[in-house]
N, C-alpha and C. Protein backbone atom coordinates (compact mmCIF):
# COMPACT_ATOMS: atom_id res chain seq x y z
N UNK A 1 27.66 2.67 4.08
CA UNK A 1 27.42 2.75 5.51
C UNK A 1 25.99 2.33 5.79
N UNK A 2 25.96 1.64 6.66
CA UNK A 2 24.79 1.36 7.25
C UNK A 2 23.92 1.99 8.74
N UNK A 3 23.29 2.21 8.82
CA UNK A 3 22.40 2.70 10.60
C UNK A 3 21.14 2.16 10.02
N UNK A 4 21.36 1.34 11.51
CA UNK A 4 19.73 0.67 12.13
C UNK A 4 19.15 1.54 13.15
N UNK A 5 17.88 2.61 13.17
CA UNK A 5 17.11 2.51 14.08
C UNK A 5 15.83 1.96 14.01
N UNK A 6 14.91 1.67 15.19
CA UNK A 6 13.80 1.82 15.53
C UNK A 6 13.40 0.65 14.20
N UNK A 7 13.78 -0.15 14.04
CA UNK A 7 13.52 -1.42 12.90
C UNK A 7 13.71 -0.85 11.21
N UNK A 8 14.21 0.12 11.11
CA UNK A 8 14.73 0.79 10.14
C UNK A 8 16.02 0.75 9.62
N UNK A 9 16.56 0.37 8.25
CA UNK A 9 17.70 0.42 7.81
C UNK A 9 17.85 1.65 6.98
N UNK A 10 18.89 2.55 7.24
CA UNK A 10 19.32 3.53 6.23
C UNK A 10 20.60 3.26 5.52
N UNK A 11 20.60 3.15 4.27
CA UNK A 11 22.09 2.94 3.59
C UNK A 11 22.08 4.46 3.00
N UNK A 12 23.82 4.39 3.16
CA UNK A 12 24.31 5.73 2.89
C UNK A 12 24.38 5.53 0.91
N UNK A 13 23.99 6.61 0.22
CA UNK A 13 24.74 6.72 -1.16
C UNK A 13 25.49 5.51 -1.46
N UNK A 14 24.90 4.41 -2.59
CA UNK A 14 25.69 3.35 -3.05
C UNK A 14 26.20 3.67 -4.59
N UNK A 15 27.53 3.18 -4.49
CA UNK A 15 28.03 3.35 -6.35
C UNK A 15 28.25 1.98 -6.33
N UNK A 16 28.40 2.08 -7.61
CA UNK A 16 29.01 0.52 -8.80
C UNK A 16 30.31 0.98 -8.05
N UNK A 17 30.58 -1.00 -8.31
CA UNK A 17 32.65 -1.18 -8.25
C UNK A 17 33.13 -0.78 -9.19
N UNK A 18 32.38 -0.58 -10.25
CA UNK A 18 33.42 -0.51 -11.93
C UNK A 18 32.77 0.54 -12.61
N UNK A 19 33.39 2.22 -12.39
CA UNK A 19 32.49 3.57 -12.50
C UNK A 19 32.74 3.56 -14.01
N UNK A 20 33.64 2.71 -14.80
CA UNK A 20 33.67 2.74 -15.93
C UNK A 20 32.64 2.13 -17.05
N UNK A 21 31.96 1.32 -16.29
CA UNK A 21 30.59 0.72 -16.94
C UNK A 21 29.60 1.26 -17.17
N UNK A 22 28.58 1.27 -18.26
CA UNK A 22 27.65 1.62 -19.07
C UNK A 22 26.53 2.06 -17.68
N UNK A 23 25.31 2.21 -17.64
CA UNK A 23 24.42 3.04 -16.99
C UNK A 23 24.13 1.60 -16.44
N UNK A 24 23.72 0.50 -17.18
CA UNK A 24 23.06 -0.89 -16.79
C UNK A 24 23.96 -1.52 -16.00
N UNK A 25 25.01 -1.88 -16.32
CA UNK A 25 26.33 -2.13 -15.44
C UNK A 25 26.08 -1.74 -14.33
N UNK A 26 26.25 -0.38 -14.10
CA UNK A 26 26.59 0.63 -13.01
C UNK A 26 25.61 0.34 -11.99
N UNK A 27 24.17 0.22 -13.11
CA UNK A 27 23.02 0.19 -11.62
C UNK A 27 22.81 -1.68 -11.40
N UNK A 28 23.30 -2.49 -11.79
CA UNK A 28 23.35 -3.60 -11.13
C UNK A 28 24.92 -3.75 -10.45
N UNK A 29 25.45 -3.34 -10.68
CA UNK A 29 26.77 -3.26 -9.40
C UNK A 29 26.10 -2.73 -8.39
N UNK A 30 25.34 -2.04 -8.39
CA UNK A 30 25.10 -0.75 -7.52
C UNK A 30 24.05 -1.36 -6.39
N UNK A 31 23.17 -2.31 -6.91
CA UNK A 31 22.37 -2.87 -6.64
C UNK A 31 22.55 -4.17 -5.94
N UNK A 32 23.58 -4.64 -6.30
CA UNK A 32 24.25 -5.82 -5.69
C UNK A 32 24.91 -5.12 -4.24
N UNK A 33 25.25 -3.97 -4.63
CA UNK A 33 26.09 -3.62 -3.00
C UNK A 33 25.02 -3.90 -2.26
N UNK A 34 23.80 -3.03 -2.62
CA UNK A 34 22.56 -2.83 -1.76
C UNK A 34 22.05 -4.51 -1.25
N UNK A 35 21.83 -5.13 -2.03
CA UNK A 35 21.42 -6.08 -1.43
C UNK A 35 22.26 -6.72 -0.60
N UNK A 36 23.65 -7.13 -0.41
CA UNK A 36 24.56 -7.40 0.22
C UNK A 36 24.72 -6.47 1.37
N UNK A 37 24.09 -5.41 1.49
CA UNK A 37 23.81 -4.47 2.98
C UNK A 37 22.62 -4.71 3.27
N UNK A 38 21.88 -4.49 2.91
CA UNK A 38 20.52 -4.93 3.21
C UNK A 38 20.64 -6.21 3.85
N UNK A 39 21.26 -7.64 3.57
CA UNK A 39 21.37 -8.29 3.68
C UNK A 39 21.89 -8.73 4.95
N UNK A 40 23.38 -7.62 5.18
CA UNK A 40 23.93 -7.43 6.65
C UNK A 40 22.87 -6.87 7.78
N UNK A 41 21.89 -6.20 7.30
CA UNK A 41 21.33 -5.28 7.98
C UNK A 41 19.78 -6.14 8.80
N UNK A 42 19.81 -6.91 7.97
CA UNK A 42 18.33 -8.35 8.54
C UNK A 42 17.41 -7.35 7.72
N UNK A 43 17.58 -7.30 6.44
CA UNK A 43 16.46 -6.80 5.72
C UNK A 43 16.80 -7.07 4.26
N UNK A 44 16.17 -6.78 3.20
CA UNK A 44 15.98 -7.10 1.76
C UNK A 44 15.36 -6.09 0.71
N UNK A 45 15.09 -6.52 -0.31
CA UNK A 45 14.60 -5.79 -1.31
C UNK A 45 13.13 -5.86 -1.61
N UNK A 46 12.84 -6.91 -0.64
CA UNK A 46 11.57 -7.52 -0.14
C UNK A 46 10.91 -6.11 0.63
N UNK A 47 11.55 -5.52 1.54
CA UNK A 47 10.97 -4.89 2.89
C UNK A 47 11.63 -3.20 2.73
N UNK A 48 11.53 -2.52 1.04
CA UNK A 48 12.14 -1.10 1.21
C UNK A 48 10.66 -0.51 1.45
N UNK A 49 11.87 0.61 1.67
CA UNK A 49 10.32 2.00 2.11
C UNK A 49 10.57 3.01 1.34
N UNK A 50 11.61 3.23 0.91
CA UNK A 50 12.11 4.69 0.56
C UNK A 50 12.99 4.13 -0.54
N UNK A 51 13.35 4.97 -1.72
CA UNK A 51 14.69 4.97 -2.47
C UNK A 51 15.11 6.64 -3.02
N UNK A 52 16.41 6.78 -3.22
CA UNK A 52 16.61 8.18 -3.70
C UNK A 52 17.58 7.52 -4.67
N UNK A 53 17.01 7.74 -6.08
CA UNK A 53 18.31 7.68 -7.11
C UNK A 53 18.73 8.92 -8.07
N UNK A 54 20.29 9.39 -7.84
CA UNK A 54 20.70 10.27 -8.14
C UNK A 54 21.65 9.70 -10.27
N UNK A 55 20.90 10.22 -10.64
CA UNK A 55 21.36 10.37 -12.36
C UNK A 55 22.32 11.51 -12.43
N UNK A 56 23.61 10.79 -13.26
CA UNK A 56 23.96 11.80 -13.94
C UNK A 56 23.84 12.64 -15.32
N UNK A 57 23.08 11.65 -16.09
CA UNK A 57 22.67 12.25 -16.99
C UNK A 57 20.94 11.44 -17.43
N UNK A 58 20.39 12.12 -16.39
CA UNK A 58 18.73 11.66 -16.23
C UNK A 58 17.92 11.72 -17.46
N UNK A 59 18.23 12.33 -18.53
CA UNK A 59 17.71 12.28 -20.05
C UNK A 59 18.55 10.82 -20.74
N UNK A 60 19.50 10.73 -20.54
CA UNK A 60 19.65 9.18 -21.19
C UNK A 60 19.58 8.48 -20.40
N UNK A 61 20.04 8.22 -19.59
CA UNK A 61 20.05 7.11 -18.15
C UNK A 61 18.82 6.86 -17.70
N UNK A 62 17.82 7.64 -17.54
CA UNK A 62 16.75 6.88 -16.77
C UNK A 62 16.06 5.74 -17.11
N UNK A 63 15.94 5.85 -18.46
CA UNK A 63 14.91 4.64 -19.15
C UNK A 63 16.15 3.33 -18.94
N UNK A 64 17.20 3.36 -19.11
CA UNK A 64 18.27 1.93 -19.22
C UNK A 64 18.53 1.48 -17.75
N UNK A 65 18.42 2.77 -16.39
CA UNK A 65 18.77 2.89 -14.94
C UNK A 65 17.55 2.10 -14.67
N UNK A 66 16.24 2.44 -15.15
CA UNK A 66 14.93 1.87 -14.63
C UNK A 66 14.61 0.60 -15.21
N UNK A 67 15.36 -0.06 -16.38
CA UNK A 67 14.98 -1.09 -16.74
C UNK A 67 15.24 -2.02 -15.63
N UNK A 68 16.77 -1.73 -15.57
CA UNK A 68 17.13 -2.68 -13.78
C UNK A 68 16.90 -2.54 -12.95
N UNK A 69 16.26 -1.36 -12.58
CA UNK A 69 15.76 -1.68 -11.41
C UNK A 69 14.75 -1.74 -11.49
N UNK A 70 13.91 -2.30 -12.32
CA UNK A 70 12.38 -2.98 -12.26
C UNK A 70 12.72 -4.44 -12.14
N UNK A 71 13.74 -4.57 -12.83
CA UNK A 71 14.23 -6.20 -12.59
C UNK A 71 14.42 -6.70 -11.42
N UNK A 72 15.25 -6.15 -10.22
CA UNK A 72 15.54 -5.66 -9.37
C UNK A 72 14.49 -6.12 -8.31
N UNK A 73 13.81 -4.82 -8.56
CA UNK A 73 12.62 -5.09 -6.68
C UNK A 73 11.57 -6.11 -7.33
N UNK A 74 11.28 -6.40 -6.00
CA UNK A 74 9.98 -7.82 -6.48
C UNK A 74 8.65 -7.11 -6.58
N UNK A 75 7.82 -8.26 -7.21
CA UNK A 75 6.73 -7.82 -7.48
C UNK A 75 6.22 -7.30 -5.98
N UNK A 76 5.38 -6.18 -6.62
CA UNK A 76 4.86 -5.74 -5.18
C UNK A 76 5.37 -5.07 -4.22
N UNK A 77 6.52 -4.43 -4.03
CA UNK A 77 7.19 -4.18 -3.73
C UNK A 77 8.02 -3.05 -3.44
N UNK A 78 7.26 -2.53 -4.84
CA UNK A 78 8.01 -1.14 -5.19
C UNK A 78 8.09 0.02 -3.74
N UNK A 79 9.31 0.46 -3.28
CA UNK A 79 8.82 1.74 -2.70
C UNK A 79 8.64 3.16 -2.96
N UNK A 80 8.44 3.77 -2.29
CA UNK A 80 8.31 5.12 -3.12
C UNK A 80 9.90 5.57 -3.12
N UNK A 81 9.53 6.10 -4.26
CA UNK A 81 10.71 6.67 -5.18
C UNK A 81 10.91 7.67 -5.69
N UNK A 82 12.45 8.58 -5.46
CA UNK A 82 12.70 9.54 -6.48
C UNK A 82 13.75 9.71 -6.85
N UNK A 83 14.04 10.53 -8.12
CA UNK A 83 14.89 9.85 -9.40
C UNK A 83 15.46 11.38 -9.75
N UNK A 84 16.71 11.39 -9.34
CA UNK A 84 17.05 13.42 -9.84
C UNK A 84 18.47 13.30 -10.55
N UNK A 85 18.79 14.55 -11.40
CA UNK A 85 19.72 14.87 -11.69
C UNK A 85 20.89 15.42 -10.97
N UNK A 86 21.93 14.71 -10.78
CA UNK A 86 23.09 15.17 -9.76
C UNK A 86 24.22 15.05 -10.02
N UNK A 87 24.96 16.59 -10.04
CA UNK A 87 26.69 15.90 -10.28
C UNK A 87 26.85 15.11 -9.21
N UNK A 88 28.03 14.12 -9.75
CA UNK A 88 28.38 12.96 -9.02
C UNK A 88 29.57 13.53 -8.20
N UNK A 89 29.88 12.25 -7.53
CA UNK A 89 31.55 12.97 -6.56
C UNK A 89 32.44 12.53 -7.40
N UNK A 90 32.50 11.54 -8.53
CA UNK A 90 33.35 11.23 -9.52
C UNK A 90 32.91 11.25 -10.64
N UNK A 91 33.17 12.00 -11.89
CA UNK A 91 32.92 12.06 -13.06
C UNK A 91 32.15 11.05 -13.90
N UNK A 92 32.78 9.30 -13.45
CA UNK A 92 32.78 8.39 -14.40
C UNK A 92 31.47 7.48 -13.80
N UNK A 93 30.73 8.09 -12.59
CA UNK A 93 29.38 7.46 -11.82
C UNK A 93 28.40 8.14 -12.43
N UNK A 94 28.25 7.15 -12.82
CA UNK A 94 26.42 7.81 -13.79
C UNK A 94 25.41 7.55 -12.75
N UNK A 95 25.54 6.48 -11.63
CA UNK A 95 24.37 6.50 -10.84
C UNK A 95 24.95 6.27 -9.15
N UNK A 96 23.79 6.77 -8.40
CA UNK A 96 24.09 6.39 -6.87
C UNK A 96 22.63 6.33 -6.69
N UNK A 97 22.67 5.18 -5.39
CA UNK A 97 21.23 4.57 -4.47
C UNK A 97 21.57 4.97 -3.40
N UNK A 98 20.24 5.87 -2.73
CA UNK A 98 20.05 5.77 -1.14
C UNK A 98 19.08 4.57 -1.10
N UNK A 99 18.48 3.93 -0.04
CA UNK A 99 17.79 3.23 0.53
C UNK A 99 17.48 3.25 1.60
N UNK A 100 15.69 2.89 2.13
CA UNK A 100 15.31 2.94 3.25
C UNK A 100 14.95 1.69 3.09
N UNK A 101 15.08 0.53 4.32
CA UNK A 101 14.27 -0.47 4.59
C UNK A 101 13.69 -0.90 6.07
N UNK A 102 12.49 -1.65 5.82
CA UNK A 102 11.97 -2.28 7.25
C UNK A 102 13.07 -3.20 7.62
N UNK A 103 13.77 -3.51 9.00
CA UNK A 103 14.35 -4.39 9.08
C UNK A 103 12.91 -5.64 8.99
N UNK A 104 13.24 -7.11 8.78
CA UNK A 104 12.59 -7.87 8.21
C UNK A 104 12.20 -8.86 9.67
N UNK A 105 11.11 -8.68 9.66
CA UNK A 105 10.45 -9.49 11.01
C UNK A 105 10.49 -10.84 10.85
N UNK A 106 11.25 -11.63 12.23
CA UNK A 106 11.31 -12.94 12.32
C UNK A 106 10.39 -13.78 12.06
């Protein structure tokens, strides 16, 4: 789900298409949604403000979750971020993305 206010994009909780894939999998599926909303939304990976990433198992996952998404945002770019342990709504999701972005000025 998406909401635009006030030049702001909020995406709701993103999962991978394929909850059966490895942690790296999961967070570039996951990541692809995002940019493909972001994308709907007149904004990018260029223009975040905020991220919330929820681990399901934050002792193995984080270091393989964070490799991609350093790949991920561009240089410079980074927004602030936080990274927690959370049961999932389905067993087989090792990860979910919130996102905040600037919508992206003409």
């Amino acid at each position: 789900m998406i909401v635009t206010h006030g030049g702001v994009v909020y995406l709701s909780g993103q999962v991978a298409a394929d909850p059966d894939a490895d942690i790296q999998e999961q967070t570039r599926s996951t990541l692809a949604r995002v940019d493909a909303l972001l994308a709907e939304a007149g904004s990018s990976s260029a223009h975040l403000l905020s991220a919330t990433i929820y681990l399901r198992d934050i002792d193995n996952d984080f270091a393989p979750m964070n490799e991609v998404w350093n790949e991920w945002v561009p240089d410079g770019h980074a927004p602030a971020r936080a990274c927690v342990e959370a049961h999932m709504a389905r067993s087989a999701l090792l990860v979910e993305i919130c996102i905040t972005a600037a919508v992206a000025e003409d």
